[in-house]
C-alpha atoms as a PDB file:
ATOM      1  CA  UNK A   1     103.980  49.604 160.391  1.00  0.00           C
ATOM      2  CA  UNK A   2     101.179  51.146 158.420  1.00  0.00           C
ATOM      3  CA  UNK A   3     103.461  51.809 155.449  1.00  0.00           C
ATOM      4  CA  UNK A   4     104.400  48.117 155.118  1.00  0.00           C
ATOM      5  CA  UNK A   5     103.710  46.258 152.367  1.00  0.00           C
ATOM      6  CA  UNK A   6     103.968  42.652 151.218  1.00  0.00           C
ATOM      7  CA  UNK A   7     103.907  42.331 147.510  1.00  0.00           C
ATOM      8  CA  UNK A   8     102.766  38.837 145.558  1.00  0.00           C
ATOM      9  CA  UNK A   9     105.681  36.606 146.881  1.00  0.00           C
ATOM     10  CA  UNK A  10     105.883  38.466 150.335  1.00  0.00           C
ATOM     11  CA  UNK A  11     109.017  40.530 149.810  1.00  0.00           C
ATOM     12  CA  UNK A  12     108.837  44.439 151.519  1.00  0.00           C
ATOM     13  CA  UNK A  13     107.690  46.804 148.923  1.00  0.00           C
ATOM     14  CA  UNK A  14     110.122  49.544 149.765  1.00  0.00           C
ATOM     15  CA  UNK A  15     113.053  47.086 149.813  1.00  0.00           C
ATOM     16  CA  UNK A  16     112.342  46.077 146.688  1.00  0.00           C
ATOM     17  CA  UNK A  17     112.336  49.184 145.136  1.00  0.00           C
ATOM     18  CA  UNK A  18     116.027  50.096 146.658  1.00  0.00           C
ATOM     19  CA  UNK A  19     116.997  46.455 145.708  1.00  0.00           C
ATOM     20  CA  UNK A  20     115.792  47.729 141.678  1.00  0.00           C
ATOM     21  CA  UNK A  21     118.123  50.391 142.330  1.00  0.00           C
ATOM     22  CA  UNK A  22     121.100  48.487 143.465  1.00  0.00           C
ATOM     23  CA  UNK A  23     120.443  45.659 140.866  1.00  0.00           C
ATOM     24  CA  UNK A  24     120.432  48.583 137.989  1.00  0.00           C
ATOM     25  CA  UNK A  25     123.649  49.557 139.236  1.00  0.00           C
ATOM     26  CA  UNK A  26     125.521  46.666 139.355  1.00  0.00           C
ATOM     27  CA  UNK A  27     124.081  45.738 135.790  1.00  0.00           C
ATOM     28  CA  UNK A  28     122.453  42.429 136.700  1.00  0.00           C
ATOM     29  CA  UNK A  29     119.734  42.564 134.123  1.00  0.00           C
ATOM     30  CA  UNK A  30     117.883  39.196 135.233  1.00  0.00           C
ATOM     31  CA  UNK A  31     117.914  40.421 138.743  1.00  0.00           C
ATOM     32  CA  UNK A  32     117.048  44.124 138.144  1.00  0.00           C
ATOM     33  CA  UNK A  33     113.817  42.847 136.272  1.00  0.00           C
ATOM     34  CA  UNK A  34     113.066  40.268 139.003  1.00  0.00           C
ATOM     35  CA  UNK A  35     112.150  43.031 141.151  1.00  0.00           C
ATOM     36  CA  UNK A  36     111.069  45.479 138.447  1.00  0.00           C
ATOM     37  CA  UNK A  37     108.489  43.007 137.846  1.00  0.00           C
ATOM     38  CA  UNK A  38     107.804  42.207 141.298  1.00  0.00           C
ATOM     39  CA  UNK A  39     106.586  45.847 141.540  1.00  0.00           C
ATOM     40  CA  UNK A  40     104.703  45.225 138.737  1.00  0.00           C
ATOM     41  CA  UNK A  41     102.868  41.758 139.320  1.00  0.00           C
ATOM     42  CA  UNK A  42     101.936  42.641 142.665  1.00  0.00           C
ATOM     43  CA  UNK A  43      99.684  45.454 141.349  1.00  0.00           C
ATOM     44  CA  UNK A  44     101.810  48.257 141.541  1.00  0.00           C
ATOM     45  CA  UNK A  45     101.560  49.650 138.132  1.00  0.00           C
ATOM     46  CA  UNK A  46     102.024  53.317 138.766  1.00  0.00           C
ATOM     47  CA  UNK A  47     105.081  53.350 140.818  1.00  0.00           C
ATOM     48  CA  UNK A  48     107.060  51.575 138.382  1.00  0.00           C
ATOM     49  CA  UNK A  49     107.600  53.927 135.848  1.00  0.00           C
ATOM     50  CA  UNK A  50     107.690  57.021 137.766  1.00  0.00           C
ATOM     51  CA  UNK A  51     110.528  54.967 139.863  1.00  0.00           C
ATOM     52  CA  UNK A  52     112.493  54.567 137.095  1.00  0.00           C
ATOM     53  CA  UNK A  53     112.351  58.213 135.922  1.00  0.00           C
ATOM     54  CA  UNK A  54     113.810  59.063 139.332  1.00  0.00           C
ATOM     55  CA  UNK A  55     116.908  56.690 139.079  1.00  0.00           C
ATOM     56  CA  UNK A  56     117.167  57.852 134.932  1.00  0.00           C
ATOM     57  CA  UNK A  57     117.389  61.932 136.089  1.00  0.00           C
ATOM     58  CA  UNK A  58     119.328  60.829 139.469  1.00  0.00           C
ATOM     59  CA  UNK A  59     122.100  58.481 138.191  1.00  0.00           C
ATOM     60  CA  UNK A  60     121.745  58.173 134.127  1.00  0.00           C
ATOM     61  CA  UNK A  61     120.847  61.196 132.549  1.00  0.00           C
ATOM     62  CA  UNK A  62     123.914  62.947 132.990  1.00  0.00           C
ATOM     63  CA  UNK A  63     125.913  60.484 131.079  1.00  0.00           C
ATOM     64  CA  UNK A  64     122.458  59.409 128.261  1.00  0.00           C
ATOM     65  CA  UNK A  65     121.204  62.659 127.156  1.00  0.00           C
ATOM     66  CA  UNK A  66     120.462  60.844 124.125  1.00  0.00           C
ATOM     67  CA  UNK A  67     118.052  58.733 125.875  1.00  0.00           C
ATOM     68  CA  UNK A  68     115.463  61.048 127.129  1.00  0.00           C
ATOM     69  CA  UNK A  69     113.487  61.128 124.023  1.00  0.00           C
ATOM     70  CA  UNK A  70     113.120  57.081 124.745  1.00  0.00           C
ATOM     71  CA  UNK A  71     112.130  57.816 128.866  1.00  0.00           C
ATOM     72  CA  UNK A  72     109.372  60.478 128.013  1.00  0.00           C
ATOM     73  CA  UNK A  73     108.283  57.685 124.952  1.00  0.00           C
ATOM     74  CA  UNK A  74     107.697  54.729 127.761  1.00  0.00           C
ATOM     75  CA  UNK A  75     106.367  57.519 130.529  1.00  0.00           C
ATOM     76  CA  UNK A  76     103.339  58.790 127.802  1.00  0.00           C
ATOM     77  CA  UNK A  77     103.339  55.295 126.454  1.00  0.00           C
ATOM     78  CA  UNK A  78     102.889  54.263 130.604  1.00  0.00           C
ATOM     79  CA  UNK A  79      99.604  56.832 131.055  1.00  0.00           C
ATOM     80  CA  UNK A  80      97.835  55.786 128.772  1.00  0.00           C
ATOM     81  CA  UNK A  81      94.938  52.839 128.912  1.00  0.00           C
ATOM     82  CA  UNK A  82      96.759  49.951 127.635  1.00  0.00           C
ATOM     83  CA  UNK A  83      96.381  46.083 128.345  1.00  0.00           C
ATOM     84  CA  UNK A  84      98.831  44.883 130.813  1.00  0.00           C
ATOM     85  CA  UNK A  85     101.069  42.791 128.744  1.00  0.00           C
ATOM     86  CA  UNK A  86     101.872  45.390 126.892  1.00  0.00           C
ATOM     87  CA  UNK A  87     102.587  47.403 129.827  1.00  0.00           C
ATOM     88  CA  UNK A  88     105.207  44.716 130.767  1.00  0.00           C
ATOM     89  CA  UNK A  89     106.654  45.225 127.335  1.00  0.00           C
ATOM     90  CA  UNK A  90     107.610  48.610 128.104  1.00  0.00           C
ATOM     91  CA  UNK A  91     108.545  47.931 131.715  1.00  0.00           C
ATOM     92  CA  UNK A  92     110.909  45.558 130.292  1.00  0.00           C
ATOM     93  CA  UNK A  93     112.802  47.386 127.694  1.00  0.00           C
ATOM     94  CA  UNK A  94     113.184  50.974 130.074  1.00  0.00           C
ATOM     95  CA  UNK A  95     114.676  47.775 132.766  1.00  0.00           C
ATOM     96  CA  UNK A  96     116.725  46.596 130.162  1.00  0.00           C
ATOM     97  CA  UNK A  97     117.835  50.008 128.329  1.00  0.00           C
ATOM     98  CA  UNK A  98     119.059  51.301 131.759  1.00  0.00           C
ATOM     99  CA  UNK A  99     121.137  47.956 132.491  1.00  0.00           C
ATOM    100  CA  UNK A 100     123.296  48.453 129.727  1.00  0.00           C
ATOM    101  CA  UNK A 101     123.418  52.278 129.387  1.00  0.00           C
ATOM    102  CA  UNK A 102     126.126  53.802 131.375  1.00  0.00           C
ATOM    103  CA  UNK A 103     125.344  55.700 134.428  1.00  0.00           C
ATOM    104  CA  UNK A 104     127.115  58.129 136.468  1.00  0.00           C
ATOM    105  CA  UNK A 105     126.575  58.336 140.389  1.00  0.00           C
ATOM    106  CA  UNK A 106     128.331  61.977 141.444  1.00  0.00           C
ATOM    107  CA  UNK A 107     125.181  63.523 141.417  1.00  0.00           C
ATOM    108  CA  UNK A 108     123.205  60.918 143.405  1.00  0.00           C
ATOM    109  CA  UNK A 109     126.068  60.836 146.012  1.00  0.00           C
ATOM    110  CA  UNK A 110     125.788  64.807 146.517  1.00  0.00           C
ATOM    111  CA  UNK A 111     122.228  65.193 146.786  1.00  0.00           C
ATOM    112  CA  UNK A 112     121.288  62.386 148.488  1.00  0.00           C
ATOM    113  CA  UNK A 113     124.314  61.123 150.268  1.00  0.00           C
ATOM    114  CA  UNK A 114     125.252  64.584 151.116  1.00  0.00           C
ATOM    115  CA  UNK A 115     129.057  63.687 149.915  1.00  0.00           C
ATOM    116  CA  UNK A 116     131.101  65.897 147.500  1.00  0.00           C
ATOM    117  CA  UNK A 117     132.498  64.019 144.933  1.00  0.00           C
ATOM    118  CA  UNK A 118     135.450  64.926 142.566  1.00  0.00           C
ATOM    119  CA  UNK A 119     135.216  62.771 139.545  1.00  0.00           C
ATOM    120  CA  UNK A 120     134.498  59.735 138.316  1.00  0.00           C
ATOM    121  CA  UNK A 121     137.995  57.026 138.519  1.00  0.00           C
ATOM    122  CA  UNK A 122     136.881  55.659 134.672  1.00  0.00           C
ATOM    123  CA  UNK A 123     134.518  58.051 132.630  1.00  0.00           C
ATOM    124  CA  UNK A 124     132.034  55.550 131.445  1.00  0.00           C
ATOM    125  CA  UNK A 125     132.065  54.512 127.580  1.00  0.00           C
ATOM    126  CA  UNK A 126     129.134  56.050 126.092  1.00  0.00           C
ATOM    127  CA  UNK A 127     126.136  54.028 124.371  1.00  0.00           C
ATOM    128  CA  UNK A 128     122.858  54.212 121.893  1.00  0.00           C
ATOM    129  CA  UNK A 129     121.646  51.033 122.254  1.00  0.00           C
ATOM    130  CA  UNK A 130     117.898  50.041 123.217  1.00  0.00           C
ATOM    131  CA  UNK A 131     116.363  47.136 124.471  1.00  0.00           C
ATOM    132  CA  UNK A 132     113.399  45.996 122.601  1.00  0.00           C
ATOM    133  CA  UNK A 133     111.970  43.635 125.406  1.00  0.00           C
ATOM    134  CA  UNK A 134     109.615  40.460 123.805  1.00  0.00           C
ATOM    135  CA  UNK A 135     106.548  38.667 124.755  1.00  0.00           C
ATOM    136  CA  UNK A 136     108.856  35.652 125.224  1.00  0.00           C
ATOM    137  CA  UNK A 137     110.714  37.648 127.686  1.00  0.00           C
ATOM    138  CA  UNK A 138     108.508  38.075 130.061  1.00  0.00           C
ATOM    139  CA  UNK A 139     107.584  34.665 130.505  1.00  0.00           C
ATOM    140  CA  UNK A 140     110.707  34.032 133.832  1.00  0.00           C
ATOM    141  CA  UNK A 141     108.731  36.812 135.902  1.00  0.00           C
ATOM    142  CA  UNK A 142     104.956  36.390 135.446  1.00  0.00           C
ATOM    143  CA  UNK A 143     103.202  35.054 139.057  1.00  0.00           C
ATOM    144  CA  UNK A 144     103.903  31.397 139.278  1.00  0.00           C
ATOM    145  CA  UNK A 145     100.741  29.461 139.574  1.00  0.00           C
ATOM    146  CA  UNK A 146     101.548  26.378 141.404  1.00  0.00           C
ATOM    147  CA  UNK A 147     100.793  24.523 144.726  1.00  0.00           C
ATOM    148  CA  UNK A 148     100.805  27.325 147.134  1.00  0.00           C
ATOM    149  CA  UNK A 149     103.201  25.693 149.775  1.00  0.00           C
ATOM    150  CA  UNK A 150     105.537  25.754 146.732  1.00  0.00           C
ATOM    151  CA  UNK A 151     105.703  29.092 144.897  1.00  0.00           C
ATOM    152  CA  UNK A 152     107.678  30.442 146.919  1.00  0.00           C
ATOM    153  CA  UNK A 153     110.454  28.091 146.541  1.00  0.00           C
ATOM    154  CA  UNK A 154     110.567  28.171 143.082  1.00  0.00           C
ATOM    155  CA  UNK A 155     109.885  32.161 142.997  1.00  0.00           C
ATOM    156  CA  UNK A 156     111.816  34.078 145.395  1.00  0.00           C
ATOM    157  CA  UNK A 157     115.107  33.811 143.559  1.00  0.00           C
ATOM    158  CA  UNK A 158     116.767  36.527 145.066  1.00  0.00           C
ATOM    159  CA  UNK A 159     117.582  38.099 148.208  1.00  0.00           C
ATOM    160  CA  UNK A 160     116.567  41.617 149.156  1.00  0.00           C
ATOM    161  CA  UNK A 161     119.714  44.487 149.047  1.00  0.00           C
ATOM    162  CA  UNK A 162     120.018  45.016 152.503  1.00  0.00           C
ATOM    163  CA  UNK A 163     123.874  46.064 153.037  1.00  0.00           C
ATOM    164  CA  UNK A 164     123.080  50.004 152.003  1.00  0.00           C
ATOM    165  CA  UNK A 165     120.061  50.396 154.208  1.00  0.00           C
ATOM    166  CA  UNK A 166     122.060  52.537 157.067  1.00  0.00           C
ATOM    167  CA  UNK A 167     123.935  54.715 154.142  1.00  0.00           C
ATOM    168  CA  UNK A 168     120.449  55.613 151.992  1.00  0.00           C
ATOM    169  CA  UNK A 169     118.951  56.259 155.866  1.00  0.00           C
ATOM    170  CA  UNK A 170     116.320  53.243 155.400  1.00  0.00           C
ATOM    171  CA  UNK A 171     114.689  53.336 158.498  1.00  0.00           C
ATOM    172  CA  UNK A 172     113.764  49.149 158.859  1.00  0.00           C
ATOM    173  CA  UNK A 173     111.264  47.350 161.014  1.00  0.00           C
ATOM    174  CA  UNK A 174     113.117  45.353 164.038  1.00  0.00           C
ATOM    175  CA  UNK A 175     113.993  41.845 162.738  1.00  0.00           C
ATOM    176  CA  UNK A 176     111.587  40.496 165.175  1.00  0.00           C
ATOM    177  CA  UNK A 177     109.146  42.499 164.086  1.00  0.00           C
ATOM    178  CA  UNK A 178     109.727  41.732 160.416  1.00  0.00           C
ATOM    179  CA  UNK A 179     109.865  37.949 161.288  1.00  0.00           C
ATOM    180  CA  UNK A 180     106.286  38.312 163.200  1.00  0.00           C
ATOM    181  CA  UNK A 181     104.833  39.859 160.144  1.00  0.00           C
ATOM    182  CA  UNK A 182     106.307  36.441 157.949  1.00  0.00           C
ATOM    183  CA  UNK A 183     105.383  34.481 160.500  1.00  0.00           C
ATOM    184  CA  UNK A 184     101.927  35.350 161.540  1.00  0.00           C
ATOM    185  CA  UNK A 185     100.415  38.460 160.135  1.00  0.00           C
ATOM    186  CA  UNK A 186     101.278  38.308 156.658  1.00  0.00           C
ATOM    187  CA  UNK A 187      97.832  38.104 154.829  1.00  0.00           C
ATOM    188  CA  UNK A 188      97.057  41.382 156.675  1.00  0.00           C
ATOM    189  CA  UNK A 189     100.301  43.118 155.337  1.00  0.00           C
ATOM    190  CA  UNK A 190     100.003  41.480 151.685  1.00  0.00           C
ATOM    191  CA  UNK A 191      96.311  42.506 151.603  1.00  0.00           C
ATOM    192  CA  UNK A 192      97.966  45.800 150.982  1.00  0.00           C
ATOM    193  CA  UNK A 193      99.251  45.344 147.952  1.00  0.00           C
ATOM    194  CA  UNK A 194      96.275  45.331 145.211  1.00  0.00           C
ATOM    195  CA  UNK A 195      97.298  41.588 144.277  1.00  0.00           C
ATOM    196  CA  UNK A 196      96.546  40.462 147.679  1.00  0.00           C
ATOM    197  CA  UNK A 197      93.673  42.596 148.018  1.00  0.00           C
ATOM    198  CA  UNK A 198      91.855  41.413 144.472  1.00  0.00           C
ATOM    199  CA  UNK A 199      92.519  37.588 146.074  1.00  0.00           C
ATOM    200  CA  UNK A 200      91.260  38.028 149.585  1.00  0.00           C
ATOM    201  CA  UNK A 201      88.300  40.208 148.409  1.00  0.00           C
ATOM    202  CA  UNK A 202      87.563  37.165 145.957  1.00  0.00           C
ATOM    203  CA  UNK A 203      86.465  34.963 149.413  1.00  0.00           C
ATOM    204  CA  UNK A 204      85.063  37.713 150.862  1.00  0.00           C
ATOM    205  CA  UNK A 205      88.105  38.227 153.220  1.00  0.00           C
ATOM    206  CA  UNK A 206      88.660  41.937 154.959  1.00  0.00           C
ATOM    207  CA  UNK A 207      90.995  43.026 157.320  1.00  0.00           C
ATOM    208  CA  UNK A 208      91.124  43.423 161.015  1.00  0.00           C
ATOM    209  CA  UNK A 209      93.323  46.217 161.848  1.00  0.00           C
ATOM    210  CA  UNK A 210      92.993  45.397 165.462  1.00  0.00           C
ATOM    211  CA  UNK A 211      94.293  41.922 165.498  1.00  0.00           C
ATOM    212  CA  UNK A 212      96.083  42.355 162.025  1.00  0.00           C
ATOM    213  CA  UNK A 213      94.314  40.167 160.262  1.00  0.00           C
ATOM    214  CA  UNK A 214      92.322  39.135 157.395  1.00  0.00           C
ATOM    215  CA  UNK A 215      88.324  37.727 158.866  1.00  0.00           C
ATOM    216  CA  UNK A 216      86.634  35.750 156.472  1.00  0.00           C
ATOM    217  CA  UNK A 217      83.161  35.374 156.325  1.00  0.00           C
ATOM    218  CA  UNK A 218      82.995  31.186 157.323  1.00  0.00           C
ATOM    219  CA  UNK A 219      85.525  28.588 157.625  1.00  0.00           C
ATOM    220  CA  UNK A 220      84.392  27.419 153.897  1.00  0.00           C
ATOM    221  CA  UNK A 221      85.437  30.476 151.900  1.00  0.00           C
ATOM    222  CA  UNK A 222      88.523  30.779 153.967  1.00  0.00           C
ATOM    223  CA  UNK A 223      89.365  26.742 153.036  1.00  0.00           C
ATOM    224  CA  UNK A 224      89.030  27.818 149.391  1.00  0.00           C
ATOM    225  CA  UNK A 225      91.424  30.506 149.527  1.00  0.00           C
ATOM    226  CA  UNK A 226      93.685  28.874 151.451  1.00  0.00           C
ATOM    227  CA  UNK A 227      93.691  25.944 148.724  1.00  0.00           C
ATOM    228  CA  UNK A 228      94.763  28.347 146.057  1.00  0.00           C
ATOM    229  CA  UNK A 229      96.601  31.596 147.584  1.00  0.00           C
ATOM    230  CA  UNK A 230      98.051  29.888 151.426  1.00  0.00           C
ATOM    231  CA  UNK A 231     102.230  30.160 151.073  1.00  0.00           C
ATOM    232  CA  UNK A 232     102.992  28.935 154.652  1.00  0.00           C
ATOM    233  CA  UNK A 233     105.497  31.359 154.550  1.00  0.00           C
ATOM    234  CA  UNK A 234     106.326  29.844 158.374  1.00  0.00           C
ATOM    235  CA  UNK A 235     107.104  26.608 157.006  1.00  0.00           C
ATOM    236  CA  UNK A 236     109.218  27.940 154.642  1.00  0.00           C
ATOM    237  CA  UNK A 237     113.357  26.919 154.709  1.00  0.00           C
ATOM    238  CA  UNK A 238     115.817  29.271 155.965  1.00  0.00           C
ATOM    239  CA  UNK A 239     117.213  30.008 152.906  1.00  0.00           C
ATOM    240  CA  UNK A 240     113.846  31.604 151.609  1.00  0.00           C
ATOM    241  CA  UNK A 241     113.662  33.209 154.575  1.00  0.00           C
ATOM    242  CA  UNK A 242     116.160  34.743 154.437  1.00  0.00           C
ATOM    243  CA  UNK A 243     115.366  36.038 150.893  1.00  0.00           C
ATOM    244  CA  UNK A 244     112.456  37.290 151.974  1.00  0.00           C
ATOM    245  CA  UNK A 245     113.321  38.892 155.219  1.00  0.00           C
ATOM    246  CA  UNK A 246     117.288  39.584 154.643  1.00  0.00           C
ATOM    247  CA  UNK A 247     119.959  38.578 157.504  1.00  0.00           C
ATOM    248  CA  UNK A 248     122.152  40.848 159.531  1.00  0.00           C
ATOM    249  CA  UNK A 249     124.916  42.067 157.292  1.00  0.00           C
ATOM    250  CA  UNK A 250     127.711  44.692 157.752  1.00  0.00           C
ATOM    251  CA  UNK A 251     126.867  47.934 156.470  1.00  0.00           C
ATOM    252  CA  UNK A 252     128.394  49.656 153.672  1.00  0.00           C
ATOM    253  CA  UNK A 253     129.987  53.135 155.107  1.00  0.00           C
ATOM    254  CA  UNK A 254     130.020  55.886 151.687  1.00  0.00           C
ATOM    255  CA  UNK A 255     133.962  55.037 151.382  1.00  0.00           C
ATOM    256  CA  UNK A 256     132.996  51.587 149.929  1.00  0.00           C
ATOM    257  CA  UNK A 257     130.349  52.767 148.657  1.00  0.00           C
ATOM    258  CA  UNK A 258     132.066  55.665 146.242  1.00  0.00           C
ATOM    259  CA  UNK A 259     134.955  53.156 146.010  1.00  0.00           C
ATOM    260  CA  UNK A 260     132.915  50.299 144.549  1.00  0.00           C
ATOM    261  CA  UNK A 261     130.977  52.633 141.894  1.00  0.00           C
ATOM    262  CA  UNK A 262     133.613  54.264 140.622  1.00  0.00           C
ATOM    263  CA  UNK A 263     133.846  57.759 142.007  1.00  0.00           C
ATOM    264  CA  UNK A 264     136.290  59.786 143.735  1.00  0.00           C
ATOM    265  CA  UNK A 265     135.709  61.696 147.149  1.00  0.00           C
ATOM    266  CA  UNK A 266     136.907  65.261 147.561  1.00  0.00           C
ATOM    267  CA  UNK A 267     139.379  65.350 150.239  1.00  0.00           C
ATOM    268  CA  UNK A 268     140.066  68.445 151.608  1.00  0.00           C
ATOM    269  CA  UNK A 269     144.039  69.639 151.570  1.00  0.00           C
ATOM    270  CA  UNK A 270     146.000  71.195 154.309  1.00  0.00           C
ATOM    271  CA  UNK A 271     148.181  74.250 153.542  1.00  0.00           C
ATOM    272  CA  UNK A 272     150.952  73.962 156.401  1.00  0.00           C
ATOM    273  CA  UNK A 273     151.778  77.308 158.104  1.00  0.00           C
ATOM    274  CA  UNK A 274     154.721  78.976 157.399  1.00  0.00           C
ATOM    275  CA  UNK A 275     157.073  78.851 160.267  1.00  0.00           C
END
């Protein structure tokens, strides 16, 4: 459990990046920047773009040679000291760019499904178009600011990709285990994530990796925080827990998989023997 992470409206951090990925492939653009942004606003600036470069040379380059002038624009653009709403600018637009660029999955499935693939069903129709994402755009995903019994309702809009976990080998907590960590120990796995941190540290809260959890110096500074940053994520309706947490689902075997995204398995063929 030392790997997991709660970002700022308690999804898993490694689910959300795989639910980026499946969002970017089934070109939902609202959802794919939901969670592009969830990265983001929960302090975790530097794995967003790199991310993204892995899923462009994985899945889109292939089929966008044109657009690697644009990745290795927003990756430079990404290094250097800039104020963060500009770095959500960029964020945006790569999100965007890759949503409606076409993409093509053989080489994905090979290396990291371990599948040989024959061809695409439907070549793709090629594209030059980039998004130029706005100030006004980002306004959906910034951190709602609200009555903290209440963000979560309003914030946790969609429900982590959990359906491909057994076919990209995601090895997942037990879903008691990931319902204990919602339940009770979540400050202790969002403190993790530099959001959580920056807020806890702010009331002088640290955590206790023996009981896994966050001590505060005195009950005052642990009212305060509780006023502004305390989700009650127990108290929260099924249906957000479920968001947050994801339900048992069938998995998708790599026949539905391939199937779904457009690509066509190499069978082998049998030669009969001559009698």
């Amino acid at each position: 459990m030392e790997h997991y992470k709660l970002t700022r409206y308690l999804y898993n951090m490694i689910e959300v990046k795989q639910s980026l990925l499946v969002a970017l492939i089934n070109k939902n653009m609202d959802e794919s920047l939901f969670w592009a942004f969830e990265l983001f606003y929960s302090g975790f600036h530097f794995e967003c773009i790199p991310y993204l470069n892995n899923i462009f040379e994985k899945i889109y380059q292939t089929s966008n040679e044109n657009l690697t002038p644009f990745v290795e624009k927003m990756t430079t653009l990404w290094d250097e000291d800039i104020i963060e709403t500009e770095l959500a600018l960029l964020l945006g637009s790569y999100v965007c760019t890759l949503c409606i660029r076409p993409y093509n999955l053989i080489p994905f499935v090979s290396e990291c499904l371990k599948v040989k693939c024959d061809k695409l069903i439907i070549e793709p129709s090629p594209s030059n178009l980039i998004v130029q994402f706005q100030d006004k755009d980002v306004e959906p995903y910034k951190t709602i600011l609200d009555n903290p019994t209440k963000v979560l309702s309003q914030a946790c809009r969609f429900a982590l990709h959990k359906n491909m976990n057994e076919l990209f080998e995601f090895i997942l907590l037990q879903q008691d285990e990931i319902v204990d960590i919602l339940n009770i120990h979540w400050l202790y796995y969002a403190y993790k994530s530099p959001v959580w941190e920056k807020r806890m540290e702010e009331y002088g809260g640290v955590p206790n990796d023996e009981k896994k959890t966050i001590d505060f110096p005195n009950d005052d500074l642990y009212e305060k925080f509780t006023q502004k940053w305390y989700y009650e994520p127990d108290e929260q309706s099924s249906d957000i827990k479920n968001k947050l947490i994801g339900v048992a689902i069938n998995q998708m075997n790599i026949t539905e998989f391939c199937k779904l995204y457009n690509i066509k398995i190499k069978t082998k063929t049998r030669t009969k023997k001559k009698s």
